[in-house]
C-alpha atoms as a PDB file:
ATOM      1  CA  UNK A   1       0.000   0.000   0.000  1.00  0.00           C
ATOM      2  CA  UNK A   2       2.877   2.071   1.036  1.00  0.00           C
ATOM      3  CA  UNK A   3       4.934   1.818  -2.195  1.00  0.00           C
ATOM      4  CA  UNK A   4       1.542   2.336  -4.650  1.00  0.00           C
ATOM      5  CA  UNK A   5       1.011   5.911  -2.678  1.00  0.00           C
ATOM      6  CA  UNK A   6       4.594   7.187  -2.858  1.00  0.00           C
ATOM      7  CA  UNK A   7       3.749   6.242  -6.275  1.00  0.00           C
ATOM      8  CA  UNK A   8       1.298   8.120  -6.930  1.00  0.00           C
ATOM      9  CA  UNK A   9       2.700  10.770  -5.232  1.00  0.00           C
ATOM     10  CA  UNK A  10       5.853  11.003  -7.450  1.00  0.00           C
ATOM     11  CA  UNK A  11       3.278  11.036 -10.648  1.00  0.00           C
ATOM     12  CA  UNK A  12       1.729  13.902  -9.096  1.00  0.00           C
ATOM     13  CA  UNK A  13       4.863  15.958  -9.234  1.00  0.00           C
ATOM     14  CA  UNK A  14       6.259  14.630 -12.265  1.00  0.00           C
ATOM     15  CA  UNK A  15       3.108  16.096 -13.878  1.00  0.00           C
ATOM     16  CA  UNK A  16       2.792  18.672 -12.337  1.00  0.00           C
ATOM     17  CA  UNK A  17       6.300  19.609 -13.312  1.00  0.00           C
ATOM     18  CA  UNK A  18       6.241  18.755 -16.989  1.00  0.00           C
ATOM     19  CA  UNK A  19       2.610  20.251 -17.635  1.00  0.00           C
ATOM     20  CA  UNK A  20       2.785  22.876 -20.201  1.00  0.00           C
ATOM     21  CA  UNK A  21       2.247  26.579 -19.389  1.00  0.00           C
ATOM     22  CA  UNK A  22       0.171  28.796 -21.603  1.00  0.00           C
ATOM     23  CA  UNK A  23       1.204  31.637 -22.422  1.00  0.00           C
ATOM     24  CA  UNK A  24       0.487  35.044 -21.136  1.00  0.00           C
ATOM     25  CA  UNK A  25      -2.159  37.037 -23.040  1.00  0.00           C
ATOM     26  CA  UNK A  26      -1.347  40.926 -24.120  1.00  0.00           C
ATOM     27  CA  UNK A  27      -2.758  43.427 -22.300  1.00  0.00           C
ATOM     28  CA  UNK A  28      -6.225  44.851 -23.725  1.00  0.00           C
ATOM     29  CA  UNK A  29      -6.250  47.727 -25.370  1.00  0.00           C
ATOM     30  CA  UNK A  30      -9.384  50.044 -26.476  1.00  0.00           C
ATOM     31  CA  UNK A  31     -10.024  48.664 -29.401  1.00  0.00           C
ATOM     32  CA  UNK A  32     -10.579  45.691 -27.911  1.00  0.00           C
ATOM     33  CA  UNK A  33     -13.532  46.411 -26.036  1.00  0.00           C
ATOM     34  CA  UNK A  34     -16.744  46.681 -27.818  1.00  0.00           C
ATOM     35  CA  UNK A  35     -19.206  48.983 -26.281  1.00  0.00           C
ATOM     36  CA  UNK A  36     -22.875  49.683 -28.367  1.00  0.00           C
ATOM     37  CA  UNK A  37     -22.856  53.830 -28.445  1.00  0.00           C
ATOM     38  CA  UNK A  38     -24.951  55.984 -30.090  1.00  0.00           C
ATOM     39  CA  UNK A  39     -24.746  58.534 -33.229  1.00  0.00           C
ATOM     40  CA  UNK A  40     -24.012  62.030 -32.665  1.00  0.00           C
ATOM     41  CA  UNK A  41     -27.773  63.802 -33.003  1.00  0.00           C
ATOM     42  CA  UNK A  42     -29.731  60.169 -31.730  1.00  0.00           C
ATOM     43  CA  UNK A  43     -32.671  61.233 -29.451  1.00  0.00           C
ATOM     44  CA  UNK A  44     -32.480  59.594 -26.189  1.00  0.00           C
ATOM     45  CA  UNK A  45     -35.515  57.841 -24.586  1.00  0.00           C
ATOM     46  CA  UNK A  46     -36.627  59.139 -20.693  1.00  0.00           C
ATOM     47  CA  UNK A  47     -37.909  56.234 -19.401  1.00  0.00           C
ATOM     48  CA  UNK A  48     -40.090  56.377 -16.340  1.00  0.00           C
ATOM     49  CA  UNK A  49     -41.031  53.448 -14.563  1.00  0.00           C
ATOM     50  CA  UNK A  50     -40.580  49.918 -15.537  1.00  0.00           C
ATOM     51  CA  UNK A  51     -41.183  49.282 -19.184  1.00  0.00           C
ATOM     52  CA  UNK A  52     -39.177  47.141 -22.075  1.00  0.00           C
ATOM     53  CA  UNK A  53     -37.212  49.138 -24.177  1.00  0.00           C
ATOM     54  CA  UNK A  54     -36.206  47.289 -27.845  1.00  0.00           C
ATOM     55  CA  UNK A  55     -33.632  50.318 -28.693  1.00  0.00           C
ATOM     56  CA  UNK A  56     -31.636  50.521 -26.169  1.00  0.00           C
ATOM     57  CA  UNK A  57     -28.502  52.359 -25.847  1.00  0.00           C
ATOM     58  CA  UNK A  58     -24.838  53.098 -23.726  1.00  0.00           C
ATOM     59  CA  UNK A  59     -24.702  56.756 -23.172  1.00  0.00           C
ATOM     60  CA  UNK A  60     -21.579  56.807 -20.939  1.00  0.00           C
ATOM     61  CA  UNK A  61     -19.293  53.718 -20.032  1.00  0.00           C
ATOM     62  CA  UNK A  62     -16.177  54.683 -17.305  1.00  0.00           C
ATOM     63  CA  UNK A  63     -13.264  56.305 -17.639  1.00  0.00           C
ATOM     64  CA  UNK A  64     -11.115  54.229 -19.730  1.00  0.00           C
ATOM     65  CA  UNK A  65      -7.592  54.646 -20.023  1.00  0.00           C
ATOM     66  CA  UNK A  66      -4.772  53.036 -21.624  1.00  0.00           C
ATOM     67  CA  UNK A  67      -2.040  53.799 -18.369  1.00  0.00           C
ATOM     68  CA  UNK A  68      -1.270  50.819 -16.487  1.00  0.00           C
ATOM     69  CA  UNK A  69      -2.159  50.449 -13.049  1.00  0.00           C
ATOM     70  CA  UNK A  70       1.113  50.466 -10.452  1.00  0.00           C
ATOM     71  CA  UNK A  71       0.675  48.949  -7.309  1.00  0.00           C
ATOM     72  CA  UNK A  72       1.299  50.375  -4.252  1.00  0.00           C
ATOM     73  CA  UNK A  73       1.301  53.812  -3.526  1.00  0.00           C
ATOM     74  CA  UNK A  74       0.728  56.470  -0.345  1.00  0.00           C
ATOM     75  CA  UNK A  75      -0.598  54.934   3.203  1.00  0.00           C
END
């Protein structure tokens, strides 16, 4: 029983060890993400209440940026 679990255990680490890494993806960049805006001069529904709306559109999406974020900084 002994010698089957330090066998096992070695196979563990050997693959473990030998396993293939993938490799890292590149950083996004803005055109990467694909956010549904509207045309310069599109009226904009006011919605009051709850009702289904079939044109819906993204008026404002955060701040994007393209700096990277540092860690650390001022405690």
């Amino acid at each position: 029983m002994w010698v089957q679990l330090v066998i096992m255990i070695v196979s563990i680490i050997i693959q473990l060890v030998t396993r293939p890494h993938p490799p890292k993806p590149p950083a996004a960049t803005l055109n990467d993400i694909n956010i549904p805006t509207i045309a310069q001069g599109t009226p904009i529904c006011v919605v009051f209440g709850e009702v289904w709306v079939d044109n819906w559109m993204v008026l404002w999406y955060g701040a994007l940026r393209t700096t990277p974020i540092k860690q650390g900084g001022k405690k």
